[in-house]
PDB file of N, CA and C in Angstrom:
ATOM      1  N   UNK A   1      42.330 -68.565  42.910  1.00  0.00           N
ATOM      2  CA  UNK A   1      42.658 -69.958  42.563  1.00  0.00           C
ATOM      3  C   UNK A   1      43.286 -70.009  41.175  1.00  0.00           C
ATOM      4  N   UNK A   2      44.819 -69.902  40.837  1.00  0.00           N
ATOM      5  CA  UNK A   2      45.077 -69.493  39.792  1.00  0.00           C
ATOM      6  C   UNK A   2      46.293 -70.875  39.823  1.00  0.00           C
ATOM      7  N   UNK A   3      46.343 -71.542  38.435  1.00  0.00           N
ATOM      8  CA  UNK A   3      47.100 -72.635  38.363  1.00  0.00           C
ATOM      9  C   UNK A   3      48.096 -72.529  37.686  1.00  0.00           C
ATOM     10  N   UNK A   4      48.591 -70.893  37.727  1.00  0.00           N
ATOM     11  CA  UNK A   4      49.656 -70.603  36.955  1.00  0.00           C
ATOM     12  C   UNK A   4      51.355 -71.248  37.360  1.00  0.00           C
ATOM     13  N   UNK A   5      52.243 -71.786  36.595  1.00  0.00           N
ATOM     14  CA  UNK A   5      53.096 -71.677  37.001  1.00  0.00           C
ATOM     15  C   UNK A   5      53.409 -72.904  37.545  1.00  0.00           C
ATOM     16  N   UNK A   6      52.331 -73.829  37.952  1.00  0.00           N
ATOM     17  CA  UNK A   6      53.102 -75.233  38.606  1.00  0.00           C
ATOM     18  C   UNK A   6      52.383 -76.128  36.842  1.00  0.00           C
ATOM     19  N   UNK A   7      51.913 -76.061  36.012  1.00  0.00           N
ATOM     20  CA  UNK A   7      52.113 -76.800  35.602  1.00  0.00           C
ATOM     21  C   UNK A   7      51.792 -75.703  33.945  1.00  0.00           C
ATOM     22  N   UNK A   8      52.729 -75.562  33.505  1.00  0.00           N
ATOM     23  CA  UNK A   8      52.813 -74.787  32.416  1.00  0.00           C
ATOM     24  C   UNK A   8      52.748 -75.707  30.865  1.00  0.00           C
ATOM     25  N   UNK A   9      53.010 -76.486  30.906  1.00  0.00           N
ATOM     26  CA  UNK A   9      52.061 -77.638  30.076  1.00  0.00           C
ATOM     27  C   UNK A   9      50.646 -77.531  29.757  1.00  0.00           C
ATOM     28  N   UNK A  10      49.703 -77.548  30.536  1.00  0.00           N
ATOM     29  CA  UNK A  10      48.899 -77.625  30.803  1.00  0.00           C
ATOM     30  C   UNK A  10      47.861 -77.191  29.315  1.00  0.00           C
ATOM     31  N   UNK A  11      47.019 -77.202  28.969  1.00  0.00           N
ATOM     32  CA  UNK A  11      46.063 -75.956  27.954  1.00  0.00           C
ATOM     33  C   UNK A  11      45.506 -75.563  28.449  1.00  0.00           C
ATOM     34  N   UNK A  12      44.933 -74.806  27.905  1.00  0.00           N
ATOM     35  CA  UNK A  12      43.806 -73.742  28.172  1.00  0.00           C
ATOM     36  C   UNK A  12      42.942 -74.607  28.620  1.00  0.00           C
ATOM     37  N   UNK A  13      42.034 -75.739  28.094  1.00  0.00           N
ATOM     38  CA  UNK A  13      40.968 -76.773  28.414  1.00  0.00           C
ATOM     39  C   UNK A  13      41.333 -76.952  29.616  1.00  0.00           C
ATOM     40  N   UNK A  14      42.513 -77.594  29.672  1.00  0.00           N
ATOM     41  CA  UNK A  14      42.891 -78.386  30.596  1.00  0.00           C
ATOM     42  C   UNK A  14      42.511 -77.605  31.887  1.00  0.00           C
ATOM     43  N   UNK A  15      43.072 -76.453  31.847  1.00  0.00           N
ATOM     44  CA  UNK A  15      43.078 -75.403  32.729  1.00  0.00           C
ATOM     45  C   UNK A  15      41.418 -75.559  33.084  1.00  0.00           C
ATOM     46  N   UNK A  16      40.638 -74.845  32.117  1.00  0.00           N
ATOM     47  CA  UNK A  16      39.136 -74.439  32.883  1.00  0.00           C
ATOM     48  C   UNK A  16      38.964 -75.629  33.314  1.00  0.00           C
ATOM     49  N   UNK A  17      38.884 -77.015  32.427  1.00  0.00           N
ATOM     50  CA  UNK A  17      38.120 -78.100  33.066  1.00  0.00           C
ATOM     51  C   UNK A  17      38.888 -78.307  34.964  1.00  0.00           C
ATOM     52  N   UNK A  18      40.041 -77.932  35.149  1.00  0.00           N
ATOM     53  CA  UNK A  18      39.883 -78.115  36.230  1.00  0.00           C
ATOM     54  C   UNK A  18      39.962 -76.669  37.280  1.00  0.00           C
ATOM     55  N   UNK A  19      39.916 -76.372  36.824  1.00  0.00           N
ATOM     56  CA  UNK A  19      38.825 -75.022  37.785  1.00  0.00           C
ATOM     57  C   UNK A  19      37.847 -75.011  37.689  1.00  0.00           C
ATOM     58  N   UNK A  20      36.751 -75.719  36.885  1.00  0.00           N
ATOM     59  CA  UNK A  20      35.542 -75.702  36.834  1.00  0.00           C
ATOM     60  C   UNK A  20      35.505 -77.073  38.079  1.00  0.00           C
ATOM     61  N   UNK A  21      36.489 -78.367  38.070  1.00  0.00           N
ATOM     62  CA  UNK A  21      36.369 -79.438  39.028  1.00  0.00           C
ATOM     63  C   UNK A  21      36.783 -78.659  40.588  1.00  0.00           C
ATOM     64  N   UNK A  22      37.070 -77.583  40.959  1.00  0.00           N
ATOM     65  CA  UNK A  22      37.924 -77.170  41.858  1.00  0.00           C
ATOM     66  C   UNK A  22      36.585 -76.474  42.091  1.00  0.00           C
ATOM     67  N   UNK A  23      35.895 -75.758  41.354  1.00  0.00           N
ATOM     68  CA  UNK A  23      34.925 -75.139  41.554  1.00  0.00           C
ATOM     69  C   UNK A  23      33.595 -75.521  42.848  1.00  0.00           C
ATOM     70  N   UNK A  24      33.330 -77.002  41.590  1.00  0.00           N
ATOM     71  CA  UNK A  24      32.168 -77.543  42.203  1.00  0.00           C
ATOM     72  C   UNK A  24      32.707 -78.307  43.271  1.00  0.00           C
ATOM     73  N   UNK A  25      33.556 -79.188  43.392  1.00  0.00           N
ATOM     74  CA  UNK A  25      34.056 -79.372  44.912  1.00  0.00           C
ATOM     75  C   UNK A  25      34.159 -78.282  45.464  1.00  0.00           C
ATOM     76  N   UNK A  26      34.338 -77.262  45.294  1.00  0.00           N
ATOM     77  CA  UNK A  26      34.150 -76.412  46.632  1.00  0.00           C
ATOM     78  C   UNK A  26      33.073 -76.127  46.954  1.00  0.00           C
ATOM     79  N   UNK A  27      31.914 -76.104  45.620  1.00  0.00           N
ATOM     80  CA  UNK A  27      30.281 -75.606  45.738  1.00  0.00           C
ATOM     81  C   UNK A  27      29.708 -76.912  46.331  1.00  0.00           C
ATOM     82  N   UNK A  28      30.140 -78.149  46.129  1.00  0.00           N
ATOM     83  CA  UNK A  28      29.653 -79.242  47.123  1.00  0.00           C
ATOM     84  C   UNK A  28      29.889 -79.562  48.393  1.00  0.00           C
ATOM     85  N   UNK A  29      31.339 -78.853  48.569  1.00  0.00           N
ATOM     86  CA  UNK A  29      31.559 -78.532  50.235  1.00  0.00           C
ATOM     87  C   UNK A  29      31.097 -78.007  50.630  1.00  0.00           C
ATOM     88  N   UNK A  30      30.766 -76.210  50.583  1.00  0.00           N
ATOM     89  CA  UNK A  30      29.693 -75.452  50.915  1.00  0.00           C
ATOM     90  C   UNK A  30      29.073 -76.380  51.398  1.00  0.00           C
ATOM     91  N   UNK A  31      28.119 -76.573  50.435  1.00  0.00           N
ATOM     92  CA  UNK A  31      26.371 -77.159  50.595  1.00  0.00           C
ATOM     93  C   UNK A  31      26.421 -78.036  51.076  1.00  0.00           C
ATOM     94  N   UNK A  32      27.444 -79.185  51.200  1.00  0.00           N
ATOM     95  CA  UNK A  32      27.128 -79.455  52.485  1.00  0.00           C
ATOM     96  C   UNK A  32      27.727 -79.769  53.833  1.00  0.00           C
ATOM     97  N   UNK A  33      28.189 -78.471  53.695  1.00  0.00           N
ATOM     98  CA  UNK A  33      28.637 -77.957  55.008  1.00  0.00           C
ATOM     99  C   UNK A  33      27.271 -77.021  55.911  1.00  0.00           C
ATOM    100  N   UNK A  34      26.774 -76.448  54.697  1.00  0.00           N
ATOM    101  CA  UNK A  34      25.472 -75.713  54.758  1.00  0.00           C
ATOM    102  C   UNK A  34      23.941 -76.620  55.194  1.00  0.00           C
ATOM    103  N   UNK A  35      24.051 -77.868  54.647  1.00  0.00           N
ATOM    104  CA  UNK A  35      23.154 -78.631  55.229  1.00  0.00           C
ATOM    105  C   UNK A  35      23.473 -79.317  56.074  1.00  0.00           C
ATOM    106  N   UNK A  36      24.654 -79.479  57.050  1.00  0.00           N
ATOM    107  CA  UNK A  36      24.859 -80.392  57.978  1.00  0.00           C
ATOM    108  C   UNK A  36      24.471 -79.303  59.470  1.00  0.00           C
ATOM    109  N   UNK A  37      25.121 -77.776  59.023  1.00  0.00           N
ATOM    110  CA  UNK A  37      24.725 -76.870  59.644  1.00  0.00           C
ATOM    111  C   UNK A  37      22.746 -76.609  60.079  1.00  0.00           C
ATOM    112  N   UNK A  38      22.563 -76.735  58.916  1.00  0.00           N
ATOM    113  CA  UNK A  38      20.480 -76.954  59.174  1.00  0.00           C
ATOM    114  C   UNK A  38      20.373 -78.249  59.944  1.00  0.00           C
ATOM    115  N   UNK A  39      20.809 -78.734  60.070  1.00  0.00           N
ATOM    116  CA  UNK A  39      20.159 -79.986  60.656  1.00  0.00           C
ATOM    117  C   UNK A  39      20.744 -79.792  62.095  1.00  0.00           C
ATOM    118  N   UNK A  40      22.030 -79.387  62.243  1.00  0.00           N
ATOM    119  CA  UNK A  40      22.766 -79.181  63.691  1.00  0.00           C
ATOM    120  C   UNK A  40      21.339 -77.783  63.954  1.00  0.00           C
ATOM    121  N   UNK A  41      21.080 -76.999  63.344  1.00  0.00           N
ATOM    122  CA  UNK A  41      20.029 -75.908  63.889  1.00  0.00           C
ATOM    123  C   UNK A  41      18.596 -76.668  64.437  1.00  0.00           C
ATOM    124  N   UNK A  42      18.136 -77.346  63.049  1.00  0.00           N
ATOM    125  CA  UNK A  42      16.988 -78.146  63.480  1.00  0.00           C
ATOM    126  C   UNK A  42      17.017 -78.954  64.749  1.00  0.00           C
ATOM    127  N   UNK A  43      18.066 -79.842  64.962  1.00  0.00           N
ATOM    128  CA  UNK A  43      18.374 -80.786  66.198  1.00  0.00           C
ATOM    129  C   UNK A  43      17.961 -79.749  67.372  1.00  0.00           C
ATOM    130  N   UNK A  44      18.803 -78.222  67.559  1.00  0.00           N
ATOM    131  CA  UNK A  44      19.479 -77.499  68.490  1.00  0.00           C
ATOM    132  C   UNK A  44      17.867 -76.929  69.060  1.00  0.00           C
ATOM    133  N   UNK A  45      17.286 -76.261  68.060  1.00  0.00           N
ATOM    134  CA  UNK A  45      15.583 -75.864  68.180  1.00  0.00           C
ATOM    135  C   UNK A  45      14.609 -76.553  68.853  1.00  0.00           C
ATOM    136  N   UNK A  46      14.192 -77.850  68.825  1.00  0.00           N
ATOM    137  CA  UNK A  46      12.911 -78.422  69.894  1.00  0.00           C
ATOM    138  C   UNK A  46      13.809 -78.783  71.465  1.00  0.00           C
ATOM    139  N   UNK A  47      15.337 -78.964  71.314  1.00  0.00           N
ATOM    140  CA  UNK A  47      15.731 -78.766  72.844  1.00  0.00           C
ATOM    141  C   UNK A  47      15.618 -77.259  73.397  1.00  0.00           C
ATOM    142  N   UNK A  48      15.829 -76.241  72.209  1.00  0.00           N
ATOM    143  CA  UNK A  48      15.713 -75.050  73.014  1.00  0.00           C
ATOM    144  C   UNK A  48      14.739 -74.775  73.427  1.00  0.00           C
ATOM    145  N   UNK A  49      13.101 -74.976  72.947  1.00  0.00           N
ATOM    146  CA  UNK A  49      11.926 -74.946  72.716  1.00  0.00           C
ATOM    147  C   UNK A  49      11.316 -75.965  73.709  1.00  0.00           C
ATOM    148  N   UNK A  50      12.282 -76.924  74.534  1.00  0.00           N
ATOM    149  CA  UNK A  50      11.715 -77.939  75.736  1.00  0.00           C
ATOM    150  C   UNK A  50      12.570 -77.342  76.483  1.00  0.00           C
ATOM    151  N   UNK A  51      13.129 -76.489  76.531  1.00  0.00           N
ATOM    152  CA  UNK A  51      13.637 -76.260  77.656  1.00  0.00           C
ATOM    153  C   UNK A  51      13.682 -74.949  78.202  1.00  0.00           C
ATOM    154  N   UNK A  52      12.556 -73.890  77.309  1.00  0.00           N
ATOM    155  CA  UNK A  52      12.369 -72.808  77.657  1.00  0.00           C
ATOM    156  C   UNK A  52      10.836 -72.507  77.871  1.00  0.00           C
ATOM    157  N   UNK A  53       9.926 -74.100  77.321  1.00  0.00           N
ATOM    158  CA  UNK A  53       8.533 -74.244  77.397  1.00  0.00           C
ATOM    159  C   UNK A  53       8.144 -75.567  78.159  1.00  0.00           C
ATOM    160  N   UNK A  54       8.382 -75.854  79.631  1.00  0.00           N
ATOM    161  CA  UNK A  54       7.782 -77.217  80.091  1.00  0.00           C
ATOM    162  C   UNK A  54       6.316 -77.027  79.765  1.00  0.00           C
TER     163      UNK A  54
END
């Protein structure tokens, strides 16, 4: 993820602060992409669990 070159203006600050914003939007996508995934597991588990235990 390198922001070289489209905006050469830019500073150094400028730069980390938004790779550090590029960062955590991606670390907040993850997670919750990661918790929508647990809950699709949790949901998926007491049907598997009724339907392999009448």
């Amino acid at each position: 993820l390198t922001i070289h070159g489209i905006a050469p203006k830019m500073t150094f600050h400028t730069k980390t602060k938004a790779k550090r914003y590029i960062l955590s939007r991606l670390d907040y996508i993850f997670s919750s992409y990661r918790v929508s995934n647990l809950l699709q597991d949790f949901k998926v588990l007491p049907c598997y669990i009724s339907d392999h235990h009448p």
